[in-house]
PDB file of N, CA and C in Angstrom:
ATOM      1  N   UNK A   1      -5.019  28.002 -20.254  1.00  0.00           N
ATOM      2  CA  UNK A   1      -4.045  28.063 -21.314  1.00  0.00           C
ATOM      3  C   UNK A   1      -4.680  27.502 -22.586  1.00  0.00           C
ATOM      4  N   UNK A   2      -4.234  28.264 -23.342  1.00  0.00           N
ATOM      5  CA  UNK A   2      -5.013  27.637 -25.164  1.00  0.00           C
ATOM      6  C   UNK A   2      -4.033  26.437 -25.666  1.00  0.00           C
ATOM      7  N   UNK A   3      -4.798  25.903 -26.291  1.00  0.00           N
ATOM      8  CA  UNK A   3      -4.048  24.733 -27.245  1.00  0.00           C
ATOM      9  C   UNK A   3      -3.067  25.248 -27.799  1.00  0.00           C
ATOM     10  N   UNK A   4      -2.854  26.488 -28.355  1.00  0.00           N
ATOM     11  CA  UNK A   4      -1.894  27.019 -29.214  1.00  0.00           C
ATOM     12  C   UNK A   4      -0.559  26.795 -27.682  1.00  0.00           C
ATOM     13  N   UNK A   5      -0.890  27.931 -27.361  1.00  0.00           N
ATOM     14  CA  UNK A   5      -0.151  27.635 -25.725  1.00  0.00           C
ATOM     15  C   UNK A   5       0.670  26.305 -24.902  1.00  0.00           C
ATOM     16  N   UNK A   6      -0.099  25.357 -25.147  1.00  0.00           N
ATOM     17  CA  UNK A   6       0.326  24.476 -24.751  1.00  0.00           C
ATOM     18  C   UNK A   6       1.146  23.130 -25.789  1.00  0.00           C
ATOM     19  N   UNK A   7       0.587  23.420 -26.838  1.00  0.00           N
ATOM     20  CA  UNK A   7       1.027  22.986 -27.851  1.00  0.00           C
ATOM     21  C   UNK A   7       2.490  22.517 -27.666  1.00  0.00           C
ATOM     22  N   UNK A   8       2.849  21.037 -28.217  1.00  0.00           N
ATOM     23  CA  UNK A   8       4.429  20.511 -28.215  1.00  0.00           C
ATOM     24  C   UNK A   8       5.107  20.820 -26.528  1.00  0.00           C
ATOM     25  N   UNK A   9       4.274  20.850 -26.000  1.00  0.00           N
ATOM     26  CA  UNK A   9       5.107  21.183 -24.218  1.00  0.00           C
ATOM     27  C   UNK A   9       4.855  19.760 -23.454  1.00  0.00           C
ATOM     28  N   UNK A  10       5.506  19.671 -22.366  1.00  0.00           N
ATOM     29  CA  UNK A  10       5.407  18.694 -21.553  1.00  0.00           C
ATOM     30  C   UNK A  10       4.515  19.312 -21.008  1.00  0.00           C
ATOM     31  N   UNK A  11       2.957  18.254 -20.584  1.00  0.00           N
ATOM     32  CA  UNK A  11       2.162  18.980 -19.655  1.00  0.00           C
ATOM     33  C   UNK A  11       1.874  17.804 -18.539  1.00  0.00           C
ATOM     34  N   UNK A  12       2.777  16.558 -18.473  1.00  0.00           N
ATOM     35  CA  UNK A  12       2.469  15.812 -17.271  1.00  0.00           C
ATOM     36  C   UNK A  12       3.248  14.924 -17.391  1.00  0.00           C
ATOM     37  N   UNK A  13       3.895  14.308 -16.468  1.00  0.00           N
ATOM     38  CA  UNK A  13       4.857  13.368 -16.171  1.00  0.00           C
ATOM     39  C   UNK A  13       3.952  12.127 -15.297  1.00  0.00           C
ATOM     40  N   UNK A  14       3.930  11.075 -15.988  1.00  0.00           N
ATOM     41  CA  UNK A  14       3.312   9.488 -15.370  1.00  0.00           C
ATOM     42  C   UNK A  14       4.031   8.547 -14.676  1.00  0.00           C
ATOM     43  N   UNK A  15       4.119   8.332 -13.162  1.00  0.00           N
ATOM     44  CA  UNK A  15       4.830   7.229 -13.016  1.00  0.00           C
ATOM     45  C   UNK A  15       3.919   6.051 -12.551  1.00  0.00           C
ATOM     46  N   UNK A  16       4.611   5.094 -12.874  1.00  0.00           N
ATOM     47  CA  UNK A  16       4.679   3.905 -12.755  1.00  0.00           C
ATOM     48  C   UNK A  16       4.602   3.427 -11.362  1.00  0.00           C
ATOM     49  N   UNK A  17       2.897   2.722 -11.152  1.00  0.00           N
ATOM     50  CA  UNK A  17       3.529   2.090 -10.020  1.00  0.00           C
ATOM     51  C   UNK A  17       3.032   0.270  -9.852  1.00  0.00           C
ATOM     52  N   UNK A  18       3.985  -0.248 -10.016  1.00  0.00           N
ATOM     53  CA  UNK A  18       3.930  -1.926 -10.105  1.00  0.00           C
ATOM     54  C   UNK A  18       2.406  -2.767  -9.892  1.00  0.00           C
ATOM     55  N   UNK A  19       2.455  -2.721  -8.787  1.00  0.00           N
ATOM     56  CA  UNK A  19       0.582  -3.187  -8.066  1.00  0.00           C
ATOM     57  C   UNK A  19      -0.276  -2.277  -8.390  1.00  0.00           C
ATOM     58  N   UNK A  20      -1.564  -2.820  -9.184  1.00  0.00           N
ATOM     59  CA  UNK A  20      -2.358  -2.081  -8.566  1.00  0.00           C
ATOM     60  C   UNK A  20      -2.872  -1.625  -6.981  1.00  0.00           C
ATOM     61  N   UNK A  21      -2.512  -2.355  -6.330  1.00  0.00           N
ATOM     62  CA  UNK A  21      -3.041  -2.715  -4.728  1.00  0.00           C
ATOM     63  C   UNK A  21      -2.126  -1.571  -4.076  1.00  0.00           C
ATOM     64  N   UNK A  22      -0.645  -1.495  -4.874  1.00  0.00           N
ATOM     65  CA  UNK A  22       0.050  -0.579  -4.047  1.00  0.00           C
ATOM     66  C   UNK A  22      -0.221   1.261  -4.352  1.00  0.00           C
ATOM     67  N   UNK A  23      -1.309   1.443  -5.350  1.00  0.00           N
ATOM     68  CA  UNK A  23      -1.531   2.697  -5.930  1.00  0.00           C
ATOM     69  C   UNK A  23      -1.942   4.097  -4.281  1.00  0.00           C
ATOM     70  N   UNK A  24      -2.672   3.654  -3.437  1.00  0.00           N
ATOM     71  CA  UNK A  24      -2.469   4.413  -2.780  1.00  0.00           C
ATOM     72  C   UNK A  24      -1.687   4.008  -1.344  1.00  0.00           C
ATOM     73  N   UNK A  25      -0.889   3.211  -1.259  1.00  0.00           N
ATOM     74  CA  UNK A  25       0.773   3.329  -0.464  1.00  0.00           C
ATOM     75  C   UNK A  25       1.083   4.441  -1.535  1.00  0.00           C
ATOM     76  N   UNK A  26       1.304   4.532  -2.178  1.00  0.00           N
ATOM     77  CA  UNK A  26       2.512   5.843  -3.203  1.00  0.00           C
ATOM     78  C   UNK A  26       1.346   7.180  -3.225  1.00  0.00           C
ATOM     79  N   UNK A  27       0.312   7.110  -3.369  1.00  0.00           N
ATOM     80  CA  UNK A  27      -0.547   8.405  -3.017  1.00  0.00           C
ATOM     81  C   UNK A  27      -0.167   8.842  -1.719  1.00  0.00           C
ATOM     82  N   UNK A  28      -0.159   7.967  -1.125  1.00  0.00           N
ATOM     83  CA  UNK A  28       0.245   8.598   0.556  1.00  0.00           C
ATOM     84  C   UNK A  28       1.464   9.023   0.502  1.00  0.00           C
ATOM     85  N   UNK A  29       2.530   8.131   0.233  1.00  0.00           N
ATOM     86  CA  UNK A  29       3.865   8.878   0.393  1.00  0.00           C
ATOM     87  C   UNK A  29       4.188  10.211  -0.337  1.00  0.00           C
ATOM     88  N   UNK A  30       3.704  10.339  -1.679  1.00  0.00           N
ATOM     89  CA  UNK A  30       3.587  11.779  -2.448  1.00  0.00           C
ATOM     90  C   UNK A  30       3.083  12.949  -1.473  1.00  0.00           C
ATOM     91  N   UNK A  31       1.604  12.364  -0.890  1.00  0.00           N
ATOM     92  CA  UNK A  31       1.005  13.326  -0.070  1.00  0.00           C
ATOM     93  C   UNK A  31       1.662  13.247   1.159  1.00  0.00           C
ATOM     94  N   UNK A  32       2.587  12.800   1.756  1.00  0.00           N
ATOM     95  CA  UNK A  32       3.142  12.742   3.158  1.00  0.00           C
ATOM     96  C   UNK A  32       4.418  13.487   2.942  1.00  0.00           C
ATOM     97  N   UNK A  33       4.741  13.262   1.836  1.00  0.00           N
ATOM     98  CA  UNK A  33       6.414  13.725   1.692  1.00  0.00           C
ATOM     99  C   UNK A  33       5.945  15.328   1.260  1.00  0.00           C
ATOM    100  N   UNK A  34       5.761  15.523  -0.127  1.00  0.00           N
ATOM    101  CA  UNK A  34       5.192  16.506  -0.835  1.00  0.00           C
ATOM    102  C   UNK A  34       4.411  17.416  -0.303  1.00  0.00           C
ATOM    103  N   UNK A  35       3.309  16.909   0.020  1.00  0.00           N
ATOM    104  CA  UNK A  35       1.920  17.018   0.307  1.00  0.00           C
ATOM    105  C   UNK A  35       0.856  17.581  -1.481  1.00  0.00           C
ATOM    106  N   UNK A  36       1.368  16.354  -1.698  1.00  0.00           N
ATOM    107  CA  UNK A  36       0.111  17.028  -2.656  1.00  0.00           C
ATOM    108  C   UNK A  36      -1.182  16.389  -2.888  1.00  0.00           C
ATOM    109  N   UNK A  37      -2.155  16.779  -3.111  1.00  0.00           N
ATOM    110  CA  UNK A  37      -3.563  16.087  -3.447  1.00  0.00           C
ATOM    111  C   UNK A  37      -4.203  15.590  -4.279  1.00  0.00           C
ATOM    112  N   UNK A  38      -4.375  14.514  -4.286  1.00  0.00           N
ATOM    113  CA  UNK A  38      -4.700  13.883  -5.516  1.00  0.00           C
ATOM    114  C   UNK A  38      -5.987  13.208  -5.662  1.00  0.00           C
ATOM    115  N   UNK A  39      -6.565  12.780  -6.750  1.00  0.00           N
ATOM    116  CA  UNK A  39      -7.927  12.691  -7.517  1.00  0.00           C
ATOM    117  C   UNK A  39      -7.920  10.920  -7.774  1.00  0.00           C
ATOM    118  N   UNK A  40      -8.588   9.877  -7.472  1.00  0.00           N
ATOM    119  CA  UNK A  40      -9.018   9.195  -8.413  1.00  0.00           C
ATOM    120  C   UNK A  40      -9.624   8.778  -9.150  1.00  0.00           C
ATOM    121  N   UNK A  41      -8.717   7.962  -9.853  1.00  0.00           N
ATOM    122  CA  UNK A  41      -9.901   8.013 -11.143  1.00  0.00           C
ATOM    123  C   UNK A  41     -10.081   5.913 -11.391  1.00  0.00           C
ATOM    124  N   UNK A  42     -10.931   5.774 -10.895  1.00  0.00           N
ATOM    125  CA  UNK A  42     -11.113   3.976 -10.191  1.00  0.00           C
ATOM    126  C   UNK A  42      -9.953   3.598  -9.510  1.00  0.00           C
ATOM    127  N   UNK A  43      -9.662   2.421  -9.589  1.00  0.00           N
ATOM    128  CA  UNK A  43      -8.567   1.603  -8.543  1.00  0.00           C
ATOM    129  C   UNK A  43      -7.059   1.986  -8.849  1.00  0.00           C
ATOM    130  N   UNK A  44      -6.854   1.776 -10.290  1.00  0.00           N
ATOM    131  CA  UNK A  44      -5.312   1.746 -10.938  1.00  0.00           C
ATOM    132  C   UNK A  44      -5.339   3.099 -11.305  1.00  0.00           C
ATOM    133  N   UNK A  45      -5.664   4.518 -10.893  1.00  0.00           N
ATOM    134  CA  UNK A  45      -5.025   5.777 -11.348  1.00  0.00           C
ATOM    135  C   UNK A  45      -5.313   7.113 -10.633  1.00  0.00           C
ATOM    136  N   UNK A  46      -4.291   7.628 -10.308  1.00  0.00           N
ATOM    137  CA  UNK A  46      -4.934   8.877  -9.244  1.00  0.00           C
ATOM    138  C   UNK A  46      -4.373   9.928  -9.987  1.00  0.00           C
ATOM    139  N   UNK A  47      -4.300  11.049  -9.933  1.00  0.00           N
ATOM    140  CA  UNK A  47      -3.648  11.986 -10.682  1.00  0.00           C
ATOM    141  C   UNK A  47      -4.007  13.165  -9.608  1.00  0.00           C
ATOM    142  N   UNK A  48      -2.777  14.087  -9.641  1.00  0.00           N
ATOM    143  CA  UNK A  48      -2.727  15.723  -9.211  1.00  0.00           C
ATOM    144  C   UNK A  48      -2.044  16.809  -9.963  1.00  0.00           C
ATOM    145  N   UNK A  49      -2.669  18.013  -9.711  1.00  0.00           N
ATOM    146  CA  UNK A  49      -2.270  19.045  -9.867  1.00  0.00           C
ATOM    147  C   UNK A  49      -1.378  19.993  -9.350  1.00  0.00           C
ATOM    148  N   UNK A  50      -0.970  19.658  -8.127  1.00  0.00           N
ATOM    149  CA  UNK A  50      -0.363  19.966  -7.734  1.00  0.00           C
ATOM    150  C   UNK A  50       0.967  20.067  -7.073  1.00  0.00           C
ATOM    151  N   UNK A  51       1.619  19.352  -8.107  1.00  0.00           N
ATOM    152  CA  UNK A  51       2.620  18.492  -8.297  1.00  0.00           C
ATOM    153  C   UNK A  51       3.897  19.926  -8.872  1.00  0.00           C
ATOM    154  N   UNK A  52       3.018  20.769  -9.369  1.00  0.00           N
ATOM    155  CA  UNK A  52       4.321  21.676 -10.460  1.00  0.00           C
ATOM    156  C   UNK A  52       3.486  21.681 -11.299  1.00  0.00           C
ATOM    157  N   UNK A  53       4.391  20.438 -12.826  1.00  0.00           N
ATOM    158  CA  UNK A  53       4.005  19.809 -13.750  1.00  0.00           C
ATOM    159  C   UNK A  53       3.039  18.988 -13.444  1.00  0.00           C
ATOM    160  N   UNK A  54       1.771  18.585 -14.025  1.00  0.00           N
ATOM    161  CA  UNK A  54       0.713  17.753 -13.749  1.00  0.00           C
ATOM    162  C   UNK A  54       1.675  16.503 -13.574  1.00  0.00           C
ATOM    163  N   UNK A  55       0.842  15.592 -12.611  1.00  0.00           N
ATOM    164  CA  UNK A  55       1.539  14.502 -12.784  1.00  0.00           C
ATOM    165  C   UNK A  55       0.518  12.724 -12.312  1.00  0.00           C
ATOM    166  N   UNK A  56       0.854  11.579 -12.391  1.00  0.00           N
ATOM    167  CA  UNK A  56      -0.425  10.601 -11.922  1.00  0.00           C
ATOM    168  C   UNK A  56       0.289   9.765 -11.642  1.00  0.00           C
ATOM    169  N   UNK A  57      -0.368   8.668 -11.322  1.00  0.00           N
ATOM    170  CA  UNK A  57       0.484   7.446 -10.414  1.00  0.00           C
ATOM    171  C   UNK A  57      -0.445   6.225 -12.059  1.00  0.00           C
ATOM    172  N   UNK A  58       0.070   5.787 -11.970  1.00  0.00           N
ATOM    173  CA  UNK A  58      -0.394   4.682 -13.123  1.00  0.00           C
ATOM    174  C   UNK A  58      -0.321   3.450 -12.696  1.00  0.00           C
ATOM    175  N   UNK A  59      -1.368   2.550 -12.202  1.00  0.00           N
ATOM    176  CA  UNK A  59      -1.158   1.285 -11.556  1.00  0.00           C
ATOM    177  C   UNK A  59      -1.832   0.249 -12.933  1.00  0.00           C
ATOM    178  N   UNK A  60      -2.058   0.512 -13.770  1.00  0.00           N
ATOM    179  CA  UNK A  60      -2.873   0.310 -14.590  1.00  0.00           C
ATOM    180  C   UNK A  60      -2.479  -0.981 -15.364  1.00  0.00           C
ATOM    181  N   UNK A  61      -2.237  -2.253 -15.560  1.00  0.00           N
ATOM    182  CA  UNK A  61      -0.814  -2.531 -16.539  1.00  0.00           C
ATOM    183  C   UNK A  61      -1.475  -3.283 -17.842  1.00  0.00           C
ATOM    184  N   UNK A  62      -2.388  -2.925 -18.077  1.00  0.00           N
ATOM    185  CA  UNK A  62      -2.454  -2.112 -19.453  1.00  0.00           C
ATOM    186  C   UNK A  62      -2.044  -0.917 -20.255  1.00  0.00           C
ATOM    187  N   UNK A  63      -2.553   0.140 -19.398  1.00  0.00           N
ATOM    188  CA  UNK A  63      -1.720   1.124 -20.114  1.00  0.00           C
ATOM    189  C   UNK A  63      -0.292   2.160 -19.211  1.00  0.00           C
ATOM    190  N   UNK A  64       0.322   0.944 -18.383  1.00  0.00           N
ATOM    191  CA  UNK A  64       1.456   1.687 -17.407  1.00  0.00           C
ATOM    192  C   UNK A  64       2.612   1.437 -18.296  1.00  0.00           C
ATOM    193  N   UNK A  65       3.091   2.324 -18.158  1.00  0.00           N
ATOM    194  CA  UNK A  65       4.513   2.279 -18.885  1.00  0.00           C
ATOM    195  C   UNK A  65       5.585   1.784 -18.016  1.00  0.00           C
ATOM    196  N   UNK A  66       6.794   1.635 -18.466  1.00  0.00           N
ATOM    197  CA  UNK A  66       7.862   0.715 -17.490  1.00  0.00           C
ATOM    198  C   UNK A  66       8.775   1.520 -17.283  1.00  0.00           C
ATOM    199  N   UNK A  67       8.687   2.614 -17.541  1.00  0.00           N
ATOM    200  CA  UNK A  67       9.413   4.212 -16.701  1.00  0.00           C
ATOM    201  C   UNK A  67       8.817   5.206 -16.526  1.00  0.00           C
ATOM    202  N   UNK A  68       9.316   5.901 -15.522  1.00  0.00           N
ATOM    203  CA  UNK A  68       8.269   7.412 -15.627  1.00  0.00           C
ATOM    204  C   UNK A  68       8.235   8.011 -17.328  1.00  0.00           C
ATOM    205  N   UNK A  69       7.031   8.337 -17.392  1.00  0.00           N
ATOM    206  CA  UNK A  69       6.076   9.091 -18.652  1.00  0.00           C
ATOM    207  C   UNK A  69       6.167  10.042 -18.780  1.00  0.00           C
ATOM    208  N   UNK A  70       7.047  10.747 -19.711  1.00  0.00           N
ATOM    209  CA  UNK A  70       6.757  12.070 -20.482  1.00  0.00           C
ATOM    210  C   UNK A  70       5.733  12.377 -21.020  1.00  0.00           C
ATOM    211  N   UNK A  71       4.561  13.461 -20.606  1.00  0.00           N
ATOM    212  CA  UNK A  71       3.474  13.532 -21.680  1.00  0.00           C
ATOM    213  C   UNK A  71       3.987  14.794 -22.369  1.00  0.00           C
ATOM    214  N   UNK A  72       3.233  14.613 -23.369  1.00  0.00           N
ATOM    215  CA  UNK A  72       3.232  16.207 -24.443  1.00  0.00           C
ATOM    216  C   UNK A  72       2.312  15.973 -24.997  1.00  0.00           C
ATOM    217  N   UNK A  73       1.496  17.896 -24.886  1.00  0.00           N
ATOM    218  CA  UNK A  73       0.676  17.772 -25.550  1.00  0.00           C
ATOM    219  C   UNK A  73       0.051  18.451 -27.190  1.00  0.00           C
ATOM    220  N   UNK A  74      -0.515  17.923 -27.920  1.00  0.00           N
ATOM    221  CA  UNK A  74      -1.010  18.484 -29.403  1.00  0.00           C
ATOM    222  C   UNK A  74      -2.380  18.433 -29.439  1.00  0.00           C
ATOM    223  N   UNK A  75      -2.765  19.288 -30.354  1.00  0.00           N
ATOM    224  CA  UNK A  75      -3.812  19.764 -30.558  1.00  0.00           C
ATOM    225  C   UNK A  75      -4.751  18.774 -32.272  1.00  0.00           C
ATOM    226  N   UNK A  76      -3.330  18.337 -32.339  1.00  0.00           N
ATOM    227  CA  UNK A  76      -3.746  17.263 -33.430  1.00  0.00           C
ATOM    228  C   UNK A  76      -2.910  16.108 -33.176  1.00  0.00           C
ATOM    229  N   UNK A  77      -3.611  14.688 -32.616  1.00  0.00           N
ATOM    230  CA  UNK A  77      -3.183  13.742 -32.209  1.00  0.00           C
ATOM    231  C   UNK A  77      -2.529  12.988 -33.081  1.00  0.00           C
ATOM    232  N   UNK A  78      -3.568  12.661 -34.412  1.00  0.00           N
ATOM    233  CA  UNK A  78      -3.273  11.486 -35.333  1.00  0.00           C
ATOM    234  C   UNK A  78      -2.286  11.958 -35.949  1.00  0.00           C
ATOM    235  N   UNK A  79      -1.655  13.770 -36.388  1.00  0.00           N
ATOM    236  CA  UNK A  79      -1.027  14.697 -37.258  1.00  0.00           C
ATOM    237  C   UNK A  79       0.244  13.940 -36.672  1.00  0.00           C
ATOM    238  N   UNK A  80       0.424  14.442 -35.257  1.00  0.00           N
ATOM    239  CA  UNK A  80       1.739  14.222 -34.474  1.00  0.00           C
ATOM    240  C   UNK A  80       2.366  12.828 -34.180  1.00  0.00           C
ATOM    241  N   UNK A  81       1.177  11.335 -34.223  1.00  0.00           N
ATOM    242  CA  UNK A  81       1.575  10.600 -34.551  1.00  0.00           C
ATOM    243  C   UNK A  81       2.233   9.884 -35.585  1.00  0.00           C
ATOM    244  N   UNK A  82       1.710  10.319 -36.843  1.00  0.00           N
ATOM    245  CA  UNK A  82       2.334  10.264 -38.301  1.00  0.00           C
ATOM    246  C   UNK A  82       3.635  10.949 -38.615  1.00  0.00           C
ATOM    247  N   UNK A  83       3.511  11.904 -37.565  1.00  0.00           N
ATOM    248  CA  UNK A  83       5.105  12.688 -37.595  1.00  0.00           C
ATOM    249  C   UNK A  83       6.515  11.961 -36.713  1.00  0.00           C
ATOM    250  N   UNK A  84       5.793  11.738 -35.347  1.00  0.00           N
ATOM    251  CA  UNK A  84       6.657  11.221 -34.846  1.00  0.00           C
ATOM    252  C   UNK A  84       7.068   9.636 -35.583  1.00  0.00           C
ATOM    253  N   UNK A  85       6.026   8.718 -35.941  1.00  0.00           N
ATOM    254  CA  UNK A  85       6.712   8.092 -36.988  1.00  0.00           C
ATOM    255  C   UNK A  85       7.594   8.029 -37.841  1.00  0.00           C
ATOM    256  N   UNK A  86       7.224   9.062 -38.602  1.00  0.00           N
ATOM    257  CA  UNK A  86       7.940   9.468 -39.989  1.00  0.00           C
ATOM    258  C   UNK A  86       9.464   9.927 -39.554  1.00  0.00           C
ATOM    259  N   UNK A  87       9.562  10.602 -38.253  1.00  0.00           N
ATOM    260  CA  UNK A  87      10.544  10.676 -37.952  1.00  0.00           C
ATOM    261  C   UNK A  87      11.749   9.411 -37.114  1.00  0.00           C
ATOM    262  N   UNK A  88      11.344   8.761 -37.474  1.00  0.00           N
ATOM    263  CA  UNK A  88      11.983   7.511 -37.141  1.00  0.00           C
ATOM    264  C   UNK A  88      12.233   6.856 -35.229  1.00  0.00           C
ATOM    265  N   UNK A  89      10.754   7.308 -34.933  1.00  0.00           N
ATOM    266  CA  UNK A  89      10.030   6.584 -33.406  1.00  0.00           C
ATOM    267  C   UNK A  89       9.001   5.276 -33.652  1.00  0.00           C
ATOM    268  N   UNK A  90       8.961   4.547 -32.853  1.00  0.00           N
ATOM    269  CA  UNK A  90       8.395   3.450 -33.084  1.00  0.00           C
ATOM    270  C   UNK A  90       7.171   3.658 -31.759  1.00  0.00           C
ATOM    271  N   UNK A  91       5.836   3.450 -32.747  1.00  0.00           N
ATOM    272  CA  UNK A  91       5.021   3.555 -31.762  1.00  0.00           C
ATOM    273  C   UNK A  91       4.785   2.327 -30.719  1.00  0.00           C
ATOM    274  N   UNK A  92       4.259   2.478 -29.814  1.00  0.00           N
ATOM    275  CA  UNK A  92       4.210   1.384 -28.982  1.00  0.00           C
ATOM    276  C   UNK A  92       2.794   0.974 -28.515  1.00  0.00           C
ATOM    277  N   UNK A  93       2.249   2.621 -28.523  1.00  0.00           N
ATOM    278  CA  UNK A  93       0.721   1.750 -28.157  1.00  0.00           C
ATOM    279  C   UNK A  93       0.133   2.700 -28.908  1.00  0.00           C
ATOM    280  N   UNK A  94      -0.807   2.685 -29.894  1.00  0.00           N
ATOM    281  CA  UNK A  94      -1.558   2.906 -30.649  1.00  0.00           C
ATOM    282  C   UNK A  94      -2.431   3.874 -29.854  1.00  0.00           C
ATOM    283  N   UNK A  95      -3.032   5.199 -30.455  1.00  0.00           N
ATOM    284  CA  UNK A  95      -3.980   5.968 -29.759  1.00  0.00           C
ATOM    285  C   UNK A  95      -5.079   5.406 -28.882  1.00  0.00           C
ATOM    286  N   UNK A  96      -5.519   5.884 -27.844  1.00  0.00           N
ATOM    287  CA  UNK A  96      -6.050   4.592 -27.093  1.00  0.00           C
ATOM    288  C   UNK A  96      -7.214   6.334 -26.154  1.00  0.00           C
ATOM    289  N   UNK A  97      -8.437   6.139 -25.558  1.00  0.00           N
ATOM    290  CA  UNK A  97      -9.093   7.239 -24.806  1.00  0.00           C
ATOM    291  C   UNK A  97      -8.759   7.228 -23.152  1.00  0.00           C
ATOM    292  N   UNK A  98      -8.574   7.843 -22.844  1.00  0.00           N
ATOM    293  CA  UNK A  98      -8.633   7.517 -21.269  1.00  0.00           C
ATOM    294  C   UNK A  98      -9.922   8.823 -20.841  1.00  0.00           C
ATOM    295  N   UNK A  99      -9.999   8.986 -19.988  1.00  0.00           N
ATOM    296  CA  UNK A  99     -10.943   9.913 -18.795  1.00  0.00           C
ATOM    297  C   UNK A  99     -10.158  11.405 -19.387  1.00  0.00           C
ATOM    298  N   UNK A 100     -10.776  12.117 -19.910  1.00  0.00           N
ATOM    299  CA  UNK A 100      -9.242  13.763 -20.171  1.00  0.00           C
ATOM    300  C   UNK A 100      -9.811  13.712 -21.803  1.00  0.00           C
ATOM    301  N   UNK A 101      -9.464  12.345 -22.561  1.00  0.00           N
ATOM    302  CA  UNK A 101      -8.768  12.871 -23.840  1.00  0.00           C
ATOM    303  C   UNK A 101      -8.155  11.228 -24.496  1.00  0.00           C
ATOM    304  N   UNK A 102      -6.961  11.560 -25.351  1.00  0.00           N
ATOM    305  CA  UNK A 102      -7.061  10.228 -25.951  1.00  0.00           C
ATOM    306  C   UNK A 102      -5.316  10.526 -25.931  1.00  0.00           C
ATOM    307  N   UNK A 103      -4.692   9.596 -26.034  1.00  0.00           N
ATOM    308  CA  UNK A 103      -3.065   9.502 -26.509  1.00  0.00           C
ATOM    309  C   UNK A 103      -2.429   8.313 -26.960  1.00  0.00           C
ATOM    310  N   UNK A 104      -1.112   8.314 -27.255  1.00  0.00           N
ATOM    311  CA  UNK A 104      -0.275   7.306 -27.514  1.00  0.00           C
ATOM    312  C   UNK A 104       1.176   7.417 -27.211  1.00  0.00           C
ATOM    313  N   UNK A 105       1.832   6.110 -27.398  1.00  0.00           N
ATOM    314  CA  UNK A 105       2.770   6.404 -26.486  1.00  0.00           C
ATOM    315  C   UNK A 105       3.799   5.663 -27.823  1.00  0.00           C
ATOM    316  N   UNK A 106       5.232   6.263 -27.676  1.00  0.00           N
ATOM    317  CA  UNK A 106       6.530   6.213 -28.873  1.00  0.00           C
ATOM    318  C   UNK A 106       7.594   5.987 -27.740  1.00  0.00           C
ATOM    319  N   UNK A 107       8.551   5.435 -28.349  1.00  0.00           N
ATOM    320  CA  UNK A 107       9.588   4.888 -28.128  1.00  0.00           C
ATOM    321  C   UNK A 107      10.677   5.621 -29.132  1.00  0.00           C
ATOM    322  N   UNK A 108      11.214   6.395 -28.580  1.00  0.00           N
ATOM    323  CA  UNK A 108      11.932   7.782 -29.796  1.00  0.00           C
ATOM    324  C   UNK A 108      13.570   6.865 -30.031  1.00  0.00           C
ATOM    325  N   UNK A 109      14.295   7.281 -30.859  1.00  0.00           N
ATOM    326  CA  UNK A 109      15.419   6.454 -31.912  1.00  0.00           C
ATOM    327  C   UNK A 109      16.503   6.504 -30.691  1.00  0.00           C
ATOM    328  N   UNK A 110      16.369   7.241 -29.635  1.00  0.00           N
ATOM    329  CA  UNK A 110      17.627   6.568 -28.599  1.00  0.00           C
ATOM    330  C   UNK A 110      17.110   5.506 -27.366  1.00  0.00           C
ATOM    331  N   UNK A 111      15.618   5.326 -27.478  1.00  0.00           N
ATOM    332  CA  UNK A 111      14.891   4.225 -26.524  1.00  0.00           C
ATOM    333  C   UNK A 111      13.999   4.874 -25.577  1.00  0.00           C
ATOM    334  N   UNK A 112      13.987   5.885 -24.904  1.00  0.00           N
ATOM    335  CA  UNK A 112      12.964   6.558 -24.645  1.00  0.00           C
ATOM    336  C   UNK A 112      12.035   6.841 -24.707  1.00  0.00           C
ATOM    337  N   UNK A 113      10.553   6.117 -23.243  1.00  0.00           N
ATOM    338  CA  UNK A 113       9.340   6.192 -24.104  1.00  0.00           C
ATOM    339  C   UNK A 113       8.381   7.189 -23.349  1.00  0.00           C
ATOM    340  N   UNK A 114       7.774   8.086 -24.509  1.00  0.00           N
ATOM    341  CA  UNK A 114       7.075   9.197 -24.111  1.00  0.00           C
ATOM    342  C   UNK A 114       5.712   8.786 -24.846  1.00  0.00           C
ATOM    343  N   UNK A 115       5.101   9.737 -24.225  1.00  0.00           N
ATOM    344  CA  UNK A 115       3.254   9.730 -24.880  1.00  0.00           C
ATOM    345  C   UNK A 115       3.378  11.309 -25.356  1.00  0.00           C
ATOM    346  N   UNK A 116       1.917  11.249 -26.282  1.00  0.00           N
ATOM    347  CA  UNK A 116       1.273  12.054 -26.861  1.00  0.00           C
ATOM    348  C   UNK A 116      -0.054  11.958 -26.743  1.00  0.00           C
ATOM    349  N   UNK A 117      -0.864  13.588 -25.992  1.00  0.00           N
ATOM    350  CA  UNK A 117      -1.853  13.525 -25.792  1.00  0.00           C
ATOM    351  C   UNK A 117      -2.434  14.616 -26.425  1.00  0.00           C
ATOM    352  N   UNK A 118      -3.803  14.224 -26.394  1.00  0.00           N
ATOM    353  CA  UNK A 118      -4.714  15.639 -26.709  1.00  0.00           C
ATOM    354  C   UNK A 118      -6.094  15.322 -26.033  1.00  0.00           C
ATOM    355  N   UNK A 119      -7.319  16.895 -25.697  1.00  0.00           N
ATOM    356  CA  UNK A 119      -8.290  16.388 -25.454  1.00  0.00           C
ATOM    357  C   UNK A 119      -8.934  16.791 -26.367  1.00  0.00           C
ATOM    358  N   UNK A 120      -8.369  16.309 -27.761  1.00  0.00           N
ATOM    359  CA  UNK A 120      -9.256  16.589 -28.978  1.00  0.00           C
ATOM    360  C   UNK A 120      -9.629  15.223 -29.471  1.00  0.00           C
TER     361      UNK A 120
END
C-alpha cells in the first residue's frame, strides 16, 4: 500500500502490557486464544501482523501508553503534529524513533490518547 493509501488511517492498535516480565504471558495468550504470530523486537515489545489491523504488545514504560493505542499513519510527521496541535490536542510525547519509523503520541480535546506515525 502507498503512503498516499494509507495516509490519515488507523494502521495499528498498541496495547499495553504492565511488566515487562509479563510481555510474553500475553504473547501466549494472543497466540493461544487468537493464534496469531508474533515478532520481537528485544524484551519490552513484540508486534504481529496478523492480528487484522497491525497490532503489538508494549511492555516498554517508557514509551507504553496507559490504554490501548490508536496508531495513524502520515506521510509527514512533524506537518501532522503542528496540526494536531493547532487543533487543540495536547501532545504528550514528543516525536521519538522506534525500530519501523518515528512517532508521537496526543491526547485529543475529549482525553483520548492516540499516536502518530510515519516511516519517513
Amino acid at each position: 500500500m502507498s503512503s498516499e493509501d494509507r495516509a490519515n488511517k488507523i494502521s495499528y492498535v498498541e496495547l499495553p502490557v504492565e511488566k515487562t516480565e509479563d510481555l510474553a504471558r500475553m504473547r501466549q495468550f494472543y497466540t493461544d486464544v487468537f493464534g496469531w504470530v508474533y515478532q520481537n523486537w528485544g524484551d519490552a515489545y513484540a508486534d504481529t501482523k496478523s492480528s487484522g489491523v497491525a497490532s503489538g504488545l508494549n511492555g516498554d514504560p517508557a514509551h507504553r501508553a496507559r490504554s490501548p493505542l490508536v496508531v495513524i499513519y502520515t506521510p509527514n510527521l512533524e506537518a501532522m503534529q503542528e496540526k494536531v496541535r493547532s487543533e487543540g490536542a495536547t501532545i504528550i510525547k514528543d516525536i521519538f524513533s522506534f525500530p519501523g519509523g518515528r512517532r508521537f503520541h496526543f491526547r485529543d480535546p475529549a482525553g483520548n490518547d492516540l499516536a502518530v506515525w510515519s516511516d519517513k
